[in-house]
C-alpha atoms as a PDB file:
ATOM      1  CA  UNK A   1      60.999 275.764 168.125  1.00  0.00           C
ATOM      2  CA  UNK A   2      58.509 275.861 171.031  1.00  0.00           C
ATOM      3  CA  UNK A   3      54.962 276.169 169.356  1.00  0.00           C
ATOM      4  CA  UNK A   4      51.627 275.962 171.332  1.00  0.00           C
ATOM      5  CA  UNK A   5      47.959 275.702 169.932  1.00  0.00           C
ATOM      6  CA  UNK A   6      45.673 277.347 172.607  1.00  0.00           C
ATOM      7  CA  UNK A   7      41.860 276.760 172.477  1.00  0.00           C
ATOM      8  CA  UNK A   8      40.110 279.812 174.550  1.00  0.00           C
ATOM      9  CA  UNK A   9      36.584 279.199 175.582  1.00  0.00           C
ATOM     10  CA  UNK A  10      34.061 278.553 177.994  1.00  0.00           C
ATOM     11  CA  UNK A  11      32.988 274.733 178.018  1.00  0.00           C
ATOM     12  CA  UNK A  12      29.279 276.072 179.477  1.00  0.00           C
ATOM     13  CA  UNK A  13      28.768 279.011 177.762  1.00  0.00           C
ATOM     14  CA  UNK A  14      27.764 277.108 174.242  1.00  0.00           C
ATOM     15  CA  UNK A  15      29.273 278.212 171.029  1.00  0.00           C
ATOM     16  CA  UNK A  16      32.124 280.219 173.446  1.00  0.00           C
ATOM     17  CA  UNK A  17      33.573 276.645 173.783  1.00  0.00           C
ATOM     18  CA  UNK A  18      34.905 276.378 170.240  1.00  0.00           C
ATOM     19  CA  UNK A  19      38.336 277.062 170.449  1.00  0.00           C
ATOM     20  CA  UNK A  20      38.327 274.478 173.292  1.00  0.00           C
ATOM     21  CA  UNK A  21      36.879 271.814 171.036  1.00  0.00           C
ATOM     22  CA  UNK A  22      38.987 273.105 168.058  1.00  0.00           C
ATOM     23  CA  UNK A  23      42.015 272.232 170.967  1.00  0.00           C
ATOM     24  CA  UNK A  24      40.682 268.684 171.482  1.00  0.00           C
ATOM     25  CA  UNK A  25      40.546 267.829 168.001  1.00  0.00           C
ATOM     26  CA  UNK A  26      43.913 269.138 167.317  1.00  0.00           C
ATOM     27  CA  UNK A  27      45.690 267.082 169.668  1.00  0.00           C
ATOM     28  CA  UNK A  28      44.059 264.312 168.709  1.00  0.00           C
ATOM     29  CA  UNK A  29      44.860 264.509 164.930  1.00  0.00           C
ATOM     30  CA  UNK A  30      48.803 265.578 165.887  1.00  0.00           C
ATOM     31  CA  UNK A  31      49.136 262.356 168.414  1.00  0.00           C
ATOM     32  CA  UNK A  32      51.541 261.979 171.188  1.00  0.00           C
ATOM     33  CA  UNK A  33      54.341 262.289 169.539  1.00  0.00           C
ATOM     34  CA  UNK A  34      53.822 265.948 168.355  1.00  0.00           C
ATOM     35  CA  UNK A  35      56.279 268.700 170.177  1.00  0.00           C
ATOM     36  CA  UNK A  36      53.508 271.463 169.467  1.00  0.00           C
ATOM     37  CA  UNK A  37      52.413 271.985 173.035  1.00  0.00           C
ATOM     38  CA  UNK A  38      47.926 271.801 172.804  1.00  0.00           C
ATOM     39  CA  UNK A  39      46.624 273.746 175.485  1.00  0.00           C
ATOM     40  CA  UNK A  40      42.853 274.567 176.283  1.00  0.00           C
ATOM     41  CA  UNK A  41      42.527 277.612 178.885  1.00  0.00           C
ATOM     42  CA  UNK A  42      38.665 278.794 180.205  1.00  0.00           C
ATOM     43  CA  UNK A  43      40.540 282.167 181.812  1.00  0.00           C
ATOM     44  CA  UNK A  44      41.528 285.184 179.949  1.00  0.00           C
ATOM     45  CA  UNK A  45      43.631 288.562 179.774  1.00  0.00           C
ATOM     46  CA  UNK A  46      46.773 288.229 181.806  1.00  0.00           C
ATOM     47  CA  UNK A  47      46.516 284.799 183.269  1.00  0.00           C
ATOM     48  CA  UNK A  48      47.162 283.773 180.172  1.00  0.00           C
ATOM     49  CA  UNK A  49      50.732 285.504 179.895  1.00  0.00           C
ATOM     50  CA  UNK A  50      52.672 282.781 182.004  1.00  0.00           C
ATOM     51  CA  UNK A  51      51.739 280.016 178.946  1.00  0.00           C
ATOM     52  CA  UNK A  52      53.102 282.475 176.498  1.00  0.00           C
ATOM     53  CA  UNK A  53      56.504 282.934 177.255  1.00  0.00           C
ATOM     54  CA  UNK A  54      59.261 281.143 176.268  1.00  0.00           C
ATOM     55  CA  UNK A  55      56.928 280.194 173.152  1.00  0.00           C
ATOM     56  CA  UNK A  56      58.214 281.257 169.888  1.00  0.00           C
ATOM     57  CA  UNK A  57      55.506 280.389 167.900  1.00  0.00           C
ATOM     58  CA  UNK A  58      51.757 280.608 168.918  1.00  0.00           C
ATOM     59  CA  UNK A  59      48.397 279.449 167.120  1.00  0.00           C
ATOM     60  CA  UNK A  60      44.973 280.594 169.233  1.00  0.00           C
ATOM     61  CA  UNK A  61      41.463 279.441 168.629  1.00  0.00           C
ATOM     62  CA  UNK A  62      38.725 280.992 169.875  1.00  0.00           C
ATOM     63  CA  UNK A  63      35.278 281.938 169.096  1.00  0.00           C
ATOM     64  CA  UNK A  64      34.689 285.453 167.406  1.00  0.00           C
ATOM     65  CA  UNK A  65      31.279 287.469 167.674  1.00  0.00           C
ATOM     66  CA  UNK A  66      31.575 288.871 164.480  1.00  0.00           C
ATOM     67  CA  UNK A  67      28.775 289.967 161.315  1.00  0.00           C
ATOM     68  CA  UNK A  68      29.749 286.481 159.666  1.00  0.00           C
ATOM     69  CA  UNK A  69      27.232 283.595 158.714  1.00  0.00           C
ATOM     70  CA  UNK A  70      28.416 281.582 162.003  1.00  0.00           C
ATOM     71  CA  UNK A  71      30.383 278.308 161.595  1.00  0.00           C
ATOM     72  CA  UNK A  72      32.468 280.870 159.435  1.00  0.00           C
ATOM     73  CA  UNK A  73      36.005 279.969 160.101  1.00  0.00           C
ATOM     74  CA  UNK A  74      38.437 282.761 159.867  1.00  0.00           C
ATOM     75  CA  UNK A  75      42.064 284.075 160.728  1.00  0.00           C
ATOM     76  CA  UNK A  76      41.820 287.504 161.954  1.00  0.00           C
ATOM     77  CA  UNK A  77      45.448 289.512 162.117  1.00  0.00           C
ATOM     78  CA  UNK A  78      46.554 290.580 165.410  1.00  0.00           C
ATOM     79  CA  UNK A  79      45.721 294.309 163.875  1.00  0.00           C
ATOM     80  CA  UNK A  80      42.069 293.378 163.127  1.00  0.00           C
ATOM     81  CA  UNK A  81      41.672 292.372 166.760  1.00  0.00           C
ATOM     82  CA  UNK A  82      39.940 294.654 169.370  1.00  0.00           C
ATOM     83  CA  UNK A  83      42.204 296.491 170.737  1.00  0.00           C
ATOM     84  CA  UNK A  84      42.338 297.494 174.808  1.00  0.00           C
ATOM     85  CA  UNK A  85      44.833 299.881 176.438  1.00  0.00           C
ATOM     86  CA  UNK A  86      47.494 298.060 178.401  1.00  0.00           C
ATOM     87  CA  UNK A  87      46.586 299.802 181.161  1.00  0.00           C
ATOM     88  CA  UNK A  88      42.467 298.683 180.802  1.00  0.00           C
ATOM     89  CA  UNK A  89      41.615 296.067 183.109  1.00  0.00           C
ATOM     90  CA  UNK A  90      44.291 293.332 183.302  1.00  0.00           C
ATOM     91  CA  UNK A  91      41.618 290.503 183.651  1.00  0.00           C
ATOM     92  CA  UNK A  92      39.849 291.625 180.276  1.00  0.00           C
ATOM     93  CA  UNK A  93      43.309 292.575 178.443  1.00  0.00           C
ATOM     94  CA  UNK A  94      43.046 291.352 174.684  1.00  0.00           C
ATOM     95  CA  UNK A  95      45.608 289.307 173.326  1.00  0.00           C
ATOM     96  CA  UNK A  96      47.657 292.161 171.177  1.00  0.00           C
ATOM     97  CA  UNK A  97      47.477 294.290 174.519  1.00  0.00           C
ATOM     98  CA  UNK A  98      48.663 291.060 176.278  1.00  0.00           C
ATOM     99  CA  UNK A  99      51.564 290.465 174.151  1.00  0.00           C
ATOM    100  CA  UNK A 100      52.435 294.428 174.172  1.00  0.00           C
ATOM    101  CA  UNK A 101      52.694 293.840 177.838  1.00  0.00           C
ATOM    102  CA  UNK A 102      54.686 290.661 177.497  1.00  0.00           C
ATOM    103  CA  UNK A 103      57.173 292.101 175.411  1.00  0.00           C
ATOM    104  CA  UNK A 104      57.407 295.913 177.500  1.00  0.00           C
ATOM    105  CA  UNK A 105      58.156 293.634 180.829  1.00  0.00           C
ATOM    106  CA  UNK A 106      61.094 291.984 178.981  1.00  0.00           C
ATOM    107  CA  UNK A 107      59.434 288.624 178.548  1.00  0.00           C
ATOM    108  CA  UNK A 108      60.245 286.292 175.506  1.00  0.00           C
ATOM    109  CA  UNK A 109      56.950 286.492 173.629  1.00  0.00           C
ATOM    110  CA  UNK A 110      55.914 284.562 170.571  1.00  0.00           C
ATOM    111  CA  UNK A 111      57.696 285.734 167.471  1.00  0.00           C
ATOM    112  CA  UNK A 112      55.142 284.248 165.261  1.00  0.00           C
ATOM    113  CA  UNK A 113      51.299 284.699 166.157  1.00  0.00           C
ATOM    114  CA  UNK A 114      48.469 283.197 163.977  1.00  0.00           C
ATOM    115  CA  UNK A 115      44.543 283.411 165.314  1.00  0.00           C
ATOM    116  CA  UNK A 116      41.944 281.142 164.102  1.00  0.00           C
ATOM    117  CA  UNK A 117      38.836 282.122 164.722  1.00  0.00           C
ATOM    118  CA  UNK A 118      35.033 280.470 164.215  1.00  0.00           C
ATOM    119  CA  UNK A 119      32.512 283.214 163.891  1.00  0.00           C
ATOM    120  CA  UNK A 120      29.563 282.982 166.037  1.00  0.00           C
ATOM    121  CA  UNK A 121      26.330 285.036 166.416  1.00  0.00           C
ATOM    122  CA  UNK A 122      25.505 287.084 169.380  1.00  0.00           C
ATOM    123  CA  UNK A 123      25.361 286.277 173.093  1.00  0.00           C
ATOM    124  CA  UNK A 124      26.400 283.559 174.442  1.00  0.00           C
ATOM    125  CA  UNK A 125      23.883 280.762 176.416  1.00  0.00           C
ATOM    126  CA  UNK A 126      24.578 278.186 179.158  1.00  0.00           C
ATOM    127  CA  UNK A 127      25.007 274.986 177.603  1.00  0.00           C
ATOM    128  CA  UNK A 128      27.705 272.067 177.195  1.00  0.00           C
ATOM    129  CA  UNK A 129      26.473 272.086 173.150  1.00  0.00           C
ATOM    130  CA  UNK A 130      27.496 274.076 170.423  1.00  0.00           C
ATOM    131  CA  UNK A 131      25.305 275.160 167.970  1.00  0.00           C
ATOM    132  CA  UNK A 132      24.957 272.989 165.185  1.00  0.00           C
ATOM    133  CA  UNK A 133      26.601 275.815 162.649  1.00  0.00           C
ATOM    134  CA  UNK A 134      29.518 276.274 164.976  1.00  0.00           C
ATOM    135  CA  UNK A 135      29.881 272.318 165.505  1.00  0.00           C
ATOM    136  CA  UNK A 136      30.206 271.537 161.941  1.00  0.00           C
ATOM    137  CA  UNK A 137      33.160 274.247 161.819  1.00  0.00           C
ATOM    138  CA  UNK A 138      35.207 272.419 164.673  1.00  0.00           C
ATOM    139  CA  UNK A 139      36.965 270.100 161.935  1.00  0.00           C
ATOM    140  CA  UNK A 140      37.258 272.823 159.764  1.00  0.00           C
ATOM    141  CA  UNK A 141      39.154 275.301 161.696  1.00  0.00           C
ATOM    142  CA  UNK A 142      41.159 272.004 163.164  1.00  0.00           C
ATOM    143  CA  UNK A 143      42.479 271.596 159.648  1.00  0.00           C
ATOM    144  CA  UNK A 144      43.256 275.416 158.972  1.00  0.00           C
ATOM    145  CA  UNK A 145      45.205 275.054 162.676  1.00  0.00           C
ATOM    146  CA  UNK A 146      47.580 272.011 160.922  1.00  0.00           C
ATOM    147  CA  UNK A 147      47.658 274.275 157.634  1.00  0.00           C
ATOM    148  CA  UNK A 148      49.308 276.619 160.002  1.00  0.00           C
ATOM    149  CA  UNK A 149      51.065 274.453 161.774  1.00  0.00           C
ATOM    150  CA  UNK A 150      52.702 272.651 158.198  1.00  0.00           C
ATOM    151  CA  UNK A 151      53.119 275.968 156.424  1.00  0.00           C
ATOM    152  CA  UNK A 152      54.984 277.672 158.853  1.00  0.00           C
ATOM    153  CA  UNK A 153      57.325 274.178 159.305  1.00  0.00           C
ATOM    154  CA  UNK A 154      56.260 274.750 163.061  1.00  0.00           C
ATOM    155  CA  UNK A 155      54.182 270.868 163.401  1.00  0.00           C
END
């Protein structure tokens, strides 16, 4: 099974670099040795489709503007997501529009999709520092990433 953890952020827009961090720590705690494939990526919408296919199995972190106390580590359904037409703007294409695509060009898109996602409060700043909320989450939503990893037997 071809798995791969992908950490979405910005690593100078401040709390938008979670999912990157998330990323880091998760490779570190699965070693060398792991097969999961640990990928950070600073671009979005369809740039991102070449990393997806061939993947069967597909954990992204990322950082989710969202009513939550932030630090709030959560694991949105592809349903609860924003959703953008597939024909919207292919640089700003969501990831459930991205994956429609995928799958309507014939691609071999993840089977198995599981978001993890650490709340954080309203815009974004420069900075190369994450809040101190959204910093204390990193470990947290680096162990609900394994818990994916270990309950779906894909680690």
């Amino acid at each position: 099974m071809r798995t791969l953890v992908l950490g979405l952020g910005n690593p100078i827009m401040g709390d938008d670099a979670v999912g990157l961090r998330v990323a880091q720590e998760v490779r570190r705690r699965l070693g060398e040795a792991s097969h999961v494939r640990v990928e950070e990526c600073c671009s979005a919408g369809i740039s991102l489709l070449d990393r997806l296919v061939e993947c069967d199995a597909l954990v992204v972190v990322d950082a989710l503007r969202c009513a939550l106390q932030p630090g709030t580590v959560l694991s949105p359904t592809l349903e609860e997501l924003p959703r953008q037409p597939v024909t919207a703007d292919f640089h700003a294409m969501g990831l459930p529009g991205m994956l429609e695509l995928g799958r309507h060009l014939g691609l071999s898109m993840p089977q198995r999709v599981a978001i993890i996602g650490v709340a954080v409060a309203g815009d974004f700043t420069a900075s190369d520092t994450l809040s101190p909320e959204v910093e204390r989450a990193v470990a947290s939503a680096a162990d609900r990433v394994l818990e994916e990893l270990s309950c779906a037997s894909l680690a």
